[in-house]
Each structure stands twice: as C-alpha cells, then as structure tokens.
N, C-alpha and C. Protein backbone atom coordinates (compact mmCIF):
# COMPACT_ATOMS: atom_id res chain seq x y z
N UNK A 1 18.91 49.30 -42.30
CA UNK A 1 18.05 48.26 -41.75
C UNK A 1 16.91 48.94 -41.00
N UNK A 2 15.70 48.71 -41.42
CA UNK A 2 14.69 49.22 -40.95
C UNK A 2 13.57 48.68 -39.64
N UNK A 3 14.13 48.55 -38.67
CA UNK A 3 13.58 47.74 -37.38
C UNK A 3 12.06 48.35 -37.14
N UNK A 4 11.88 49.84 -37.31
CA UNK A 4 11.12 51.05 -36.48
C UNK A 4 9.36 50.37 -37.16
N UNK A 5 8.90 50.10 -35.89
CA UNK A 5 7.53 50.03 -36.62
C UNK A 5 7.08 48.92 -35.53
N UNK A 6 6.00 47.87 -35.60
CA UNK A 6 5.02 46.90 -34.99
C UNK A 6 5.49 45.32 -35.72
N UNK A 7 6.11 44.94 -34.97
CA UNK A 7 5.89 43.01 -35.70
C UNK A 7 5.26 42.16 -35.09
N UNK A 8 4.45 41.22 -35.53
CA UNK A 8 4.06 40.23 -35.20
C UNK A 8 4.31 38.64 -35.26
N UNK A 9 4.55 38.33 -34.28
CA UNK A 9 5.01 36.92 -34.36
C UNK A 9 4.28 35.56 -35.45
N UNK A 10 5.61 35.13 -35.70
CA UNK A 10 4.89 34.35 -36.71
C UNK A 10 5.26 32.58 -36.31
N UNK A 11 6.34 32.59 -35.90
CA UNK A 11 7.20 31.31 -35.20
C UNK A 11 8.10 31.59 -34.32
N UNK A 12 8.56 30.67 -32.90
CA UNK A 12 9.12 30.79 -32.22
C UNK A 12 9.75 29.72 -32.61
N UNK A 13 11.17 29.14 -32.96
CA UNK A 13 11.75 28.33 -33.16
C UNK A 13 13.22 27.89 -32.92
N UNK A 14 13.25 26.75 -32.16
CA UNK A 14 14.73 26.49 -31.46
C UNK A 14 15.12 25.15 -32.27
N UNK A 15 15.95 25.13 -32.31
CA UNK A 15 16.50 24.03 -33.78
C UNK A 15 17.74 23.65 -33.25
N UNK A 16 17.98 22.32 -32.55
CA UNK A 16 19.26 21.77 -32.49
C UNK A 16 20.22 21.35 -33.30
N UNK A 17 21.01 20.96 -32.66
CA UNK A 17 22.16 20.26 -33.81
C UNK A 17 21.97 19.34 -34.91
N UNK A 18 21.44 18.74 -34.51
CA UNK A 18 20.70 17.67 -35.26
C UNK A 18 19.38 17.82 -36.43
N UNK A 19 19.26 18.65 -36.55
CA UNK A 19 17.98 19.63 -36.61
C UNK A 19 16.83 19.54 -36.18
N UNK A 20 16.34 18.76 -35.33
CA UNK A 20 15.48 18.62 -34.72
C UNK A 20 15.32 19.86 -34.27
N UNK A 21 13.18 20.33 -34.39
CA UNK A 21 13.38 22.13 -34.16
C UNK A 21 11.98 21.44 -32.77
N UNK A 22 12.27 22.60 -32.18
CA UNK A 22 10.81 23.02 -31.10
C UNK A 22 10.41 24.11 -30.89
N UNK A 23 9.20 24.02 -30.64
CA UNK A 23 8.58 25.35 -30.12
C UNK A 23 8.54 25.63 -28.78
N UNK A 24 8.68 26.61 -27.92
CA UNK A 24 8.74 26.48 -27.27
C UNK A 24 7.28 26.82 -26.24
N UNK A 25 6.45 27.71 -27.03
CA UNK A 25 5.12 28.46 -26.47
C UNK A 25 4.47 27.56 -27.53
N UNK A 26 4.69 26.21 -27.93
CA UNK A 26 3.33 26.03 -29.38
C UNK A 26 4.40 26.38 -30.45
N UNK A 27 3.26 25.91 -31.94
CA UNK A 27 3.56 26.34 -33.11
C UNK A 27 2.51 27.63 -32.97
N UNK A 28 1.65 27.66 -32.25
CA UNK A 28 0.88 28.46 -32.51
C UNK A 28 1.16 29.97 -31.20
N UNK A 29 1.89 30.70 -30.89
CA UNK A 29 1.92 31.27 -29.85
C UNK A 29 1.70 32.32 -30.65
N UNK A 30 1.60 33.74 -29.77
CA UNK A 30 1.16 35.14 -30.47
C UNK A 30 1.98 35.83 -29.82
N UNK A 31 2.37 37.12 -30.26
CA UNK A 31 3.84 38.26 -29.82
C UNK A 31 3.80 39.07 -30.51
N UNK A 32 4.33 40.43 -30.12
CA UNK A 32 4.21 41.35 -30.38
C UNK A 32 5.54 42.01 -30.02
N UNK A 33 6.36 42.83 -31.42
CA UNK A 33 7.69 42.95 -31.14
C UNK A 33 7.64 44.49 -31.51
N UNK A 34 8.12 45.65 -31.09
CA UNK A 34 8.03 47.18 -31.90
C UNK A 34 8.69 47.35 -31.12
N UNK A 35 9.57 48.50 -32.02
CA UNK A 35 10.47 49.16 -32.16
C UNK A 35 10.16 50.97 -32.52
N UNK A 36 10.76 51.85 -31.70
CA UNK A 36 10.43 53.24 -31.79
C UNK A 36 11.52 54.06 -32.22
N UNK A 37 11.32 55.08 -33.31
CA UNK A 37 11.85 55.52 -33.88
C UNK A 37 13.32 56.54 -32.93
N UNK A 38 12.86 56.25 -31.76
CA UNK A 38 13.89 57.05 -30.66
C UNK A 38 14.83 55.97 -29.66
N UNK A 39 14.73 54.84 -30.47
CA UNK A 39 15.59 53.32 -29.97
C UNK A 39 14.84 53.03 -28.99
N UNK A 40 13.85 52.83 -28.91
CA UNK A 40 13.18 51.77 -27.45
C UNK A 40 12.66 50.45 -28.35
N UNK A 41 12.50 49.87 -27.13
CA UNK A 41 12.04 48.48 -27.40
C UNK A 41 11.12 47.65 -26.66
N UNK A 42 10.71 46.91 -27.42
CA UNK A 42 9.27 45.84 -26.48
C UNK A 42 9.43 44.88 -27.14
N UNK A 43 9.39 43.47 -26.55
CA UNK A 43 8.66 42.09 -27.13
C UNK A 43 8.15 41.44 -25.89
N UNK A 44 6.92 40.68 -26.78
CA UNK A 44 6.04 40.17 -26.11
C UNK A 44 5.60 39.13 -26.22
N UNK A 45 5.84 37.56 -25.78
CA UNK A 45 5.78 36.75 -26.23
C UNK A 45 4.77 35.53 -25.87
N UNK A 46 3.54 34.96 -26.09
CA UNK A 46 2.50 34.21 -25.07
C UNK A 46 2.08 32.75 -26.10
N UNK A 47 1.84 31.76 -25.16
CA UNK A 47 1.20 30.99 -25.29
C UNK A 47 0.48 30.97 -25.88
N UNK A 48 -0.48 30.46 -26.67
CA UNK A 48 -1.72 30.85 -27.37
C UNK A 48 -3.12 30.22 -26.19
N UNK A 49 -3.02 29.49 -25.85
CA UNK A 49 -3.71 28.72 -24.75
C UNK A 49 -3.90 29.15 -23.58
N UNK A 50 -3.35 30.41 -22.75
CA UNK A 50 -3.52 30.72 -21.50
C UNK A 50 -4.40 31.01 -21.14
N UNK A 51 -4.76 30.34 -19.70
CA UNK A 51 -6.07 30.32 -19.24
C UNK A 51 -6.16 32.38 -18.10
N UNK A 52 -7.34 32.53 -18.26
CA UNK A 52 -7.45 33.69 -17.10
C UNK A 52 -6.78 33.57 -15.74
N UNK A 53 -6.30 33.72 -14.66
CA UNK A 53 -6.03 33.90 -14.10
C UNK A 53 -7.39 33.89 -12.90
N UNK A 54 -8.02 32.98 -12.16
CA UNK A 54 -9.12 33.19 -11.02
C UNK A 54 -9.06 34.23 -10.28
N UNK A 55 -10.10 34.80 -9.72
CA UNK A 55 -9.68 35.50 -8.61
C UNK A 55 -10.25 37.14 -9.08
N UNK A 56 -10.32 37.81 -8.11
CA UNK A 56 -10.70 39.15 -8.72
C UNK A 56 -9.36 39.79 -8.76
N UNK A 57 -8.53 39.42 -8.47
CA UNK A 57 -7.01 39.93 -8.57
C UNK A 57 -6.01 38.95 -8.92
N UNK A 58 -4.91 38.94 -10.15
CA UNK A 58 -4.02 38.48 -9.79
C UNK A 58 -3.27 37.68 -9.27
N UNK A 59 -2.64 38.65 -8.48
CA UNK A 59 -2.67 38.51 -7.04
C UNK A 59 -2.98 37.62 -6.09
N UNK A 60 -3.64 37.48 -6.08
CA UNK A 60 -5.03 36.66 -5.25
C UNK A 60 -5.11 35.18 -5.95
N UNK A 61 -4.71 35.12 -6.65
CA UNK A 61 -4.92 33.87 -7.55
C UNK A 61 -3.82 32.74 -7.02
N UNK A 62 -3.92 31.42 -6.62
CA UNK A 62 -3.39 30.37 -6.36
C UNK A 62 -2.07 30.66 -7.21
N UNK A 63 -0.93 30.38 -6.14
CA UNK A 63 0.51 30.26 -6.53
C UNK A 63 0.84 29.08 -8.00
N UNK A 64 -0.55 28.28 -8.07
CA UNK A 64 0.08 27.53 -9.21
C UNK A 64 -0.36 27.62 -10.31
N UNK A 65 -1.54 28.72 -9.99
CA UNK A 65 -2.03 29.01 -11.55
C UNK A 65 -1.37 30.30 -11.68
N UNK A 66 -0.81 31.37 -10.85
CA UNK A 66 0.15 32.25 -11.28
C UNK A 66 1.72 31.70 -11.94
N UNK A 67 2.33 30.73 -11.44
CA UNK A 67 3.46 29.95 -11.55
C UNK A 67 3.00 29.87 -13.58
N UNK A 68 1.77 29.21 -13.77
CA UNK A 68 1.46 28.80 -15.01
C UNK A 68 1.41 29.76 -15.93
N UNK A 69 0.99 31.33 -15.58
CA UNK A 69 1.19 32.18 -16.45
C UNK A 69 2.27 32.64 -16.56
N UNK A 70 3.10 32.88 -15.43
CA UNK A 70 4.40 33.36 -15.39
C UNK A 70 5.10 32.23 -16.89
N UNK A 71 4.94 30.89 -16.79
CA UNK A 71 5.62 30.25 -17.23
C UNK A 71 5.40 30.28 -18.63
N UNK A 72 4.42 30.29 -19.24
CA UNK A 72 3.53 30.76 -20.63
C UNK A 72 3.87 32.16 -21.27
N UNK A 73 4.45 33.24 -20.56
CA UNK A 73 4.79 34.59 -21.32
C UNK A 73 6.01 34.58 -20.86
N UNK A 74 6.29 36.00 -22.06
CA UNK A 74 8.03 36.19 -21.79
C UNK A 74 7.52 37.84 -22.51
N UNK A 75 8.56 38.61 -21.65
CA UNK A 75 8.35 39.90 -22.17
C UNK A 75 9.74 40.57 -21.77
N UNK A 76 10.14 41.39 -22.22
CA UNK A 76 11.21 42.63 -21.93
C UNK A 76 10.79 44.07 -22.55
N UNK A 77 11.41 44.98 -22.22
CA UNK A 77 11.84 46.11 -22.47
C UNK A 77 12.87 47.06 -22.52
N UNK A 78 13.20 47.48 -23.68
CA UNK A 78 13.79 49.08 -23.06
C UNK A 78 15.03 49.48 -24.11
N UNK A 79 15.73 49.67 -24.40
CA UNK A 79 16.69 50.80 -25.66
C UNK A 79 17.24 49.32 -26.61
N UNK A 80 17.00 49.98 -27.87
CA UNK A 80 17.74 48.88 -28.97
C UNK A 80 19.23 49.81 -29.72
N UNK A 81 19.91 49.08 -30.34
CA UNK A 81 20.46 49.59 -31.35
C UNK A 81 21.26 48.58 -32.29
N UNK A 82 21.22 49.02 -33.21
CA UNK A 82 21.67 48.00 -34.88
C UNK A 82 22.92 48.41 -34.91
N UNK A 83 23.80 46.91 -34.74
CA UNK A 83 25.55 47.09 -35.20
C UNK A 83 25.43 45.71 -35.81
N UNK A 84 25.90 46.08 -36.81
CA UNK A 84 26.83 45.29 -37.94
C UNK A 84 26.48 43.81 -38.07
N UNK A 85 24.59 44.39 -38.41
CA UNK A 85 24.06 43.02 -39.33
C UNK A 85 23.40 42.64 -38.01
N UNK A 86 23.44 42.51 -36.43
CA UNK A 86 22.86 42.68 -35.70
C UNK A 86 21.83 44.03 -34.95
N UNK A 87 21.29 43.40 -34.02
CA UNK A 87 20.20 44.48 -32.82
C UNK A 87 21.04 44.02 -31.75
N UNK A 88 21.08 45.16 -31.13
CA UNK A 88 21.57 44.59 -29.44
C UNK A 88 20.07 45.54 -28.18
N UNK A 89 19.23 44.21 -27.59
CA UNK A 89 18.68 44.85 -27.20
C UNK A 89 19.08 45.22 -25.44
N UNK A 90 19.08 46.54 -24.82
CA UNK A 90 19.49 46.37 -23.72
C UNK A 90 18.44 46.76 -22.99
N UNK A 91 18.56 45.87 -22.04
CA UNK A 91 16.79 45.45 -21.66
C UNK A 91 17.11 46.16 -20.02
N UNK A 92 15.95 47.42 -20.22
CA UNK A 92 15.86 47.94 -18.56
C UNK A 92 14.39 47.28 -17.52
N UNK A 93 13.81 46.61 -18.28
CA UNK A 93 12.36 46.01 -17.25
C UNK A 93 12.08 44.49 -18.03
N UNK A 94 11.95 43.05 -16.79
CA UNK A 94 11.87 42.02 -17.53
C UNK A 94 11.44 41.13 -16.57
N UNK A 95 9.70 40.01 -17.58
CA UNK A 95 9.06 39.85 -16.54
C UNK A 95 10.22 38.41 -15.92
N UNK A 96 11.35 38.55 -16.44
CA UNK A 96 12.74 37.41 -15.70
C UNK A 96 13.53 38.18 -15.19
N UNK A 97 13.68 39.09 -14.12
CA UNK A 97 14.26 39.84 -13.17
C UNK A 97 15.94 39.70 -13.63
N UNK A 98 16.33 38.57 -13.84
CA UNK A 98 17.80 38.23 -14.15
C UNK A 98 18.40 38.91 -15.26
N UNK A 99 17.12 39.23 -16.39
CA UNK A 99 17.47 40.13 -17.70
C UNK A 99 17.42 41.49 -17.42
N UNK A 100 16.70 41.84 -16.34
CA UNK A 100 17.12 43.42 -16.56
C UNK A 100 19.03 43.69 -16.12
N UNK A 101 19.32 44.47 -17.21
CA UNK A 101 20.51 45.13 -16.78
C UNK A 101 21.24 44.48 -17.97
N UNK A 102 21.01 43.64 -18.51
CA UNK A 102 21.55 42.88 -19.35
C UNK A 102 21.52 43.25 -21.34
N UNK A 103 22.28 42.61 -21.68
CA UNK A 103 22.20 43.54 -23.59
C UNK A 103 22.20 41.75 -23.91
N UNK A 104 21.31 41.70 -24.92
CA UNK A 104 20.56 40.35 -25.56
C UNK A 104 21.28 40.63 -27.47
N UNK A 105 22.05 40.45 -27.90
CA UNK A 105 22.56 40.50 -29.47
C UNK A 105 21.72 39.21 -29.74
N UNK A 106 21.00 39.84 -31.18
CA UNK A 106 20.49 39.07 -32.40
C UNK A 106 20.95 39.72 -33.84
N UNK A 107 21.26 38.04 -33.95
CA UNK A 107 21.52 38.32 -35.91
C UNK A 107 19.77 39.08 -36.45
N UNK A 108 20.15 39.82 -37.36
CA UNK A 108 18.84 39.98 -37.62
C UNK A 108 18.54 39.56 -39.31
N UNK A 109 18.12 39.62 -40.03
CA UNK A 109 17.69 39.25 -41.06
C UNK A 109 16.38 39.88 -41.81
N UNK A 110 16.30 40.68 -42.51
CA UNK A 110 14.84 41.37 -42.85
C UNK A 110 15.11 41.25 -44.33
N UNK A 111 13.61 40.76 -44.74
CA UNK A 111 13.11 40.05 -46.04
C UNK A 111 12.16 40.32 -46.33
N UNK A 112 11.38 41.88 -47.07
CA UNK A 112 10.11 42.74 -47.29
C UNK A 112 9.98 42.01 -45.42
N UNK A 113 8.96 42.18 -45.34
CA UNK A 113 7.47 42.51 -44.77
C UNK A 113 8.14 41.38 -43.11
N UNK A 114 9.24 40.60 -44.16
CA UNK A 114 9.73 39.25 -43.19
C UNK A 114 10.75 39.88 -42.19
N UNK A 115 10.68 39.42 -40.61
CA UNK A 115 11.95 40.07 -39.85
C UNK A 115 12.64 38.53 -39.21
N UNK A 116 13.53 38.00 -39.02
CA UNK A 116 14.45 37.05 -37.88
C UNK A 116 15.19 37.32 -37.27
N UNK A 117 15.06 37.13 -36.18
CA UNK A 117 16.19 37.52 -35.33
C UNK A 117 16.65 36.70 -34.36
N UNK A 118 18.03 35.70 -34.52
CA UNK A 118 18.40 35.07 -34.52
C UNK A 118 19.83 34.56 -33.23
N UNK A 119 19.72 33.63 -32.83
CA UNK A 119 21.24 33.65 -32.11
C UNK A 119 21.58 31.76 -31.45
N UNK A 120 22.70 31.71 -31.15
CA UNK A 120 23.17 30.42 -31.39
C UNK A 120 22.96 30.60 -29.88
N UNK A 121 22.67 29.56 -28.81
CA UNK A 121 22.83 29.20 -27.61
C UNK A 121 22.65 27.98 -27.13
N UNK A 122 23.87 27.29 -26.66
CA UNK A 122 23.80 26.21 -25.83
C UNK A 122 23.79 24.86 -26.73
N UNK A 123 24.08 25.03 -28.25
CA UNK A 123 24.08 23.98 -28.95
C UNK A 123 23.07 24.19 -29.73
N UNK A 124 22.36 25.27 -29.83
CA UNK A 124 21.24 25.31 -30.37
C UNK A 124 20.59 26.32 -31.44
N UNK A 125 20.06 26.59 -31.50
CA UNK A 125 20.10 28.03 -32.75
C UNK A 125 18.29 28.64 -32.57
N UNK A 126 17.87 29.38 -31.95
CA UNK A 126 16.66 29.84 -31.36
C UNK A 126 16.78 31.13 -32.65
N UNK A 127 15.21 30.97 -32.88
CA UNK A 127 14.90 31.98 -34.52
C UNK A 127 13.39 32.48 -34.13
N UNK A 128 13.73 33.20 -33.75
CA UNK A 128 11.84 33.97 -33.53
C UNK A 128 11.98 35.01 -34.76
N UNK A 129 10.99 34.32 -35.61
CA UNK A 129 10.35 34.93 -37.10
C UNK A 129 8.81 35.80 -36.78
N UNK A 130 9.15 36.85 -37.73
CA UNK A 130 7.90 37.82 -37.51
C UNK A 130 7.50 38.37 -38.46
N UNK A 131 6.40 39.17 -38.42
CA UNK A 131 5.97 39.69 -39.96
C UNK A 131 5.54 41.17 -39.46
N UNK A 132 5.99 42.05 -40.20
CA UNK A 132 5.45 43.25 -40.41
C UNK A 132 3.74 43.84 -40.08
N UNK A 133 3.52 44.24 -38.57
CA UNK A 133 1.93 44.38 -38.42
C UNK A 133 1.57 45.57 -38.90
C-alpha cells in the first residue's frame, strides 16, 4: 500500500445510518494530506470560505473572528504506520490539543490516483476522499 507522497482533498464526507451524508467544511473545502517516506504525517483540512483574520496579528484579532477560524480548519501531525488494510495515525501536534498523544485508525482504500480513508463513529461512517497531487 502506497501512502508516501502529497493528496489532495476531494470530499469530506459523514454519512449516517440512514444514509443521509454531510459535509462538514462544505462540499467544497480544500486539504492537504502527505505522507513521508520515513512515516511522518500531515493533514490539513479548511473551509473553502474563510475569511482573513483582522488585525496586523492574529493574535490581536477579536475572540470571535479567531473562534471562527479555529472552527473552519482541522489539522494534525506526526508518525503514521499501515497495519492490516488500515493507517494508524499517531498524532504528536494538533490544532485540538485533546488529539495530541492520541493514535486515530483509518480503513484505507487506494484506487490508482484515488485514496479513502475511512472509519465508523458514533453511528456514523466519516470518509475523507482524496486524489493523488
């Protein structure tokens, strides 16, 4: 299974029981997922719509337009490895403080150029699809 390389997001998709599916950033959000040939890891996941941030800093920027970006991206980092038809990613930096320290298992699925990676939670079945950048 060949993970090592740059993906790009193509759908973020959570699909209930019922099958009723949602997005959760949009149909349209943008991400960026790679993988390094020495097991590290990155994904990156945004809104397509996010506004700048005011302010010459950050920082500096009103608690509720920071609250709004915080709420619009999702990112982690840090060592992967492939067992048995899955990735287990174990994530050392995460902009959700609660994930660092933590190992995230996805089914994975790769189809040419196509990657999914997949997992059942809470009644639900969340599928972030990507394509080969």
């Amino acid at each position: 299974m060949d993970l090592v390389g740059a993906w790009r997001l193509v759908e973020w998709r959570i699909t209930c029981t019922g099958g009723q599916a949602s997005h959760p950033f949009g149909r349209d959000a943008t991400g960026l997922l790679c993988y390094t040939p020495d097991g590290h890891m990155s994904i990156t996941v945004a809104r397509a719509d996010r506004r700048p941030l005011p302010g010459a800093s950050p920082r500096q920027a009103p608690v509720e337009a920071r609250a709004e970006a915080f709420a619009s991206f999702f990112c982690y980092s840090g060592r992967y490895e492939v067992r048995d038809g899955c990735v287990a990613h174990d994530i050392e930096v995460a902009l959700d403080p609660a994930l660092a320290g933590t190992t995230q298992v996805r089914e994975v699925n790769i189809d040419g150029d196509r990657l999914v990676l997949a997992v059942p939670r809470g009644g639900r079945w969340h599928a972030l699809i990507w394509r080969r950048a």
